[in-house]
Protein backbone atom coordinates (compact mmCIF):
# COMPACT_ATOMS: atom_id res chain seq x y z
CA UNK A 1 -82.09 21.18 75.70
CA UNK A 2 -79.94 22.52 78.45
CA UNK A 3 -81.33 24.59 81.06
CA UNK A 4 -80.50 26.64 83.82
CA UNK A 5 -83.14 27.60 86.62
CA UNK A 6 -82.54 29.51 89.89
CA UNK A 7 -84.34 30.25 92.77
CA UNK A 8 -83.94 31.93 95.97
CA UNK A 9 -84.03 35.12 95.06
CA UNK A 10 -86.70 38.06 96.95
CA UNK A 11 -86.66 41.00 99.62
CA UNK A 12 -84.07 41.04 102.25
CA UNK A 13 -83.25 43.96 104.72
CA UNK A 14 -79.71 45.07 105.21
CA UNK A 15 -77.54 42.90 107.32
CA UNK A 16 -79.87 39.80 106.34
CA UNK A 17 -79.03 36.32 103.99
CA UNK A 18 -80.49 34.90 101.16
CA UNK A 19 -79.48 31.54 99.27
CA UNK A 20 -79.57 31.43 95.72
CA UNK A 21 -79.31 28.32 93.46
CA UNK A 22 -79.28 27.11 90.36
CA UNK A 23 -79.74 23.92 88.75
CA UNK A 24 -79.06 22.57 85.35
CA UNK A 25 -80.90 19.98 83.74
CA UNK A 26 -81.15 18.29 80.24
CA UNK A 27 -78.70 16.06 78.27
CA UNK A 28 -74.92 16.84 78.43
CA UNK A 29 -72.03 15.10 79.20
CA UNK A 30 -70.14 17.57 82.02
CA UNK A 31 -69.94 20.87 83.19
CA UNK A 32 -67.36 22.90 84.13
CA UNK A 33 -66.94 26.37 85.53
CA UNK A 34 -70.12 27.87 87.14
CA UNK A 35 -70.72 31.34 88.49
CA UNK A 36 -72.58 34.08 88.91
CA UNK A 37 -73.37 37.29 87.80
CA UNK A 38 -75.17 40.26 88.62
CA UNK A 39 -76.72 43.44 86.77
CA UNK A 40 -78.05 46.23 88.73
CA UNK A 41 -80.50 49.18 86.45
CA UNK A 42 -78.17 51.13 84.49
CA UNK A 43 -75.02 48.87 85.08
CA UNK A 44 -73.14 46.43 83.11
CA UNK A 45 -73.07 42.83 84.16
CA UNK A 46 -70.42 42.19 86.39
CA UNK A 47 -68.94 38.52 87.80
CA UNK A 48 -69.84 37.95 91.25
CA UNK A 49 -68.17 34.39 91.71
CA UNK A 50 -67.23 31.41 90.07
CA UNK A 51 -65.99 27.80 90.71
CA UNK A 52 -64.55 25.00 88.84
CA UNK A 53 -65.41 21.82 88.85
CA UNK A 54 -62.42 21.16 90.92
CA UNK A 55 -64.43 23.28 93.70
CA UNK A 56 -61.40 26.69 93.37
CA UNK A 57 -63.54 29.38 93.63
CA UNK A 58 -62.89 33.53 93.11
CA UNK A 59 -65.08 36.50 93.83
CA UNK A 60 -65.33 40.19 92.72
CA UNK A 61 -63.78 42.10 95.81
CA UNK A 62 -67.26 43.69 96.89
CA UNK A 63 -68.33 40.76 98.05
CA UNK A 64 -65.32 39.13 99.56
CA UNK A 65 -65.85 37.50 103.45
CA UNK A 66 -69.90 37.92 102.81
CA UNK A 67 -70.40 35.84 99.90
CA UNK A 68 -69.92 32.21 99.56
CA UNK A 69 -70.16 30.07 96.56
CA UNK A 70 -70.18 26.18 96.38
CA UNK A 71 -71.71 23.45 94.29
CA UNK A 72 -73.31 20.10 94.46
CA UNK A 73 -71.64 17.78 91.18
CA UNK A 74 -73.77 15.20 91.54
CA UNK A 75 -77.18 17.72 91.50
CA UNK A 76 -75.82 19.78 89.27
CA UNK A 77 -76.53 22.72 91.35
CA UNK A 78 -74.46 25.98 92.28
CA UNK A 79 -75.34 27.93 95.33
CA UNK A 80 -74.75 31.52 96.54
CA UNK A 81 -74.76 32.36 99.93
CA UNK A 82 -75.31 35.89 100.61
CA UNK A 83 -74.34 37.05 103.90
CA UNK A 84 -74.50 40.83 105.34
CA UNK A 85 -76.44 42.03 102.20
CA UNK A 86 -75.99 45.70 101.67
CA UNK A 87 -78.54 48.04 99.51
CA UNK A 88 -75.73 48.12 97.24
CA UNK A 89 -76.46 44.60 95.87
CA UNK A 90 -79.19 44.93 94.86
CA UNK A 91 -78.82 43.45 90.96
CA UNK A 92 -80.72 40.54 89.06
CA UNK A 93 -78.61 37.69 89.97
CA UNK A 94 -77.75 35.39 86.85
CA UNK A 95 -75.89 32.03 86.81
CA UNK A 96 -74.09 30.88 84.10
CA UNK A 97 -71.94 27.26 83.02
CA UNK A 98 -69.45 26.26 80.79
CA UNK A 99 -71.24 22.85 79.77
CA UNK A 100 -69.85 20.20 77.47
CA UNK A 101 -72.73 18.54 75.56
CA UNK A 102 -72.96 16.01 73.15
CA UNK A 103 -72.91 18.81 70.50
CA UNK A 104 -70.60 20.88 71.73
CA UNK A 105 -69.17 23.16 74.38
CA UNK A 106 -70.94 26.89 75.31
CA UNK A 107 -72.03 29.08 78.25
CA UNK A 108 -75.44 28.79 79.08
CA UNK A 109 -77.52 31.53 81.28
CA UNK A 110 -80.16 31.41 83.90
CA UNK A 111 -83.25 33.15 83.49
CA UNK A 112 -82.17 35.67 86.31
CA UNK A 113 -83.72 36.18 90.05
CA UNK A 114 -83.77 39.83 91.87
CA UNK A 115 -82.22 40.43 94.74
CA UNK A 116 -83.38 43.46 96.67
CA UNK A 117 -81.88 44.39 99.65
CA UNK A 118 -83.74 47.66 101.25
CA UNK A 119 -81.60 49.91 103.61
């Protein structure tokens, strides 16, 4: 059973940082892209960032020079540092993966954390 848990999540004032990760555990044999999503009340879900394995990353323009994402291959583990958070992202922050298994291939989701950044 693949899993993905994150953490970091919480209250943050304007201006301020958070770190969010996420780490996958269980039995597969790779994984590829990983990223991250958001979905603020009312809104669609909407990409964030991702990176490949190969470490190229790509990020939704709203976050662009405050957001950084990077991952650790040999944890397993996908970060998201926040920088200069704005009311405006406020959201429930999801991960995702593309993860090769021994059954197959598939995108598997995090559980979510909330960000809440007051103003």
């Amino acid at each position: 059973q693949v899993q993905l848990v994150e953490s970091g999540g919480g209250l943050v004032q304007a201006g301020g940082s958070l770190r969010l990760s996420c780490a996958a555990s269980g039995r597969f044999r790779y994984i590829n892209d990983m990223a991250w999503y958001r979905q603020a009340p009312g809104l669609q879900r909407e990409l964030v960032a991702a990176i490949s394995n190969g470490g190229s990353t790509n990020y939704a323009d709203s976050v662009k020079g405050r957001f950084t994402i990077s991952r650790d291959n040999a944890k397993n583990t996908v970060y998201l540092q926040m920088n200069s958070l704005k009311p405006e992202d406020t959201a429930v922050y999801y991960c995702n993966a593309d993860i090769r298994t021994f059954l197959g291939q598939r995108d598997y989701w995090g559980q979510g954390t909330q960000v809440t950044v007051s103003s």
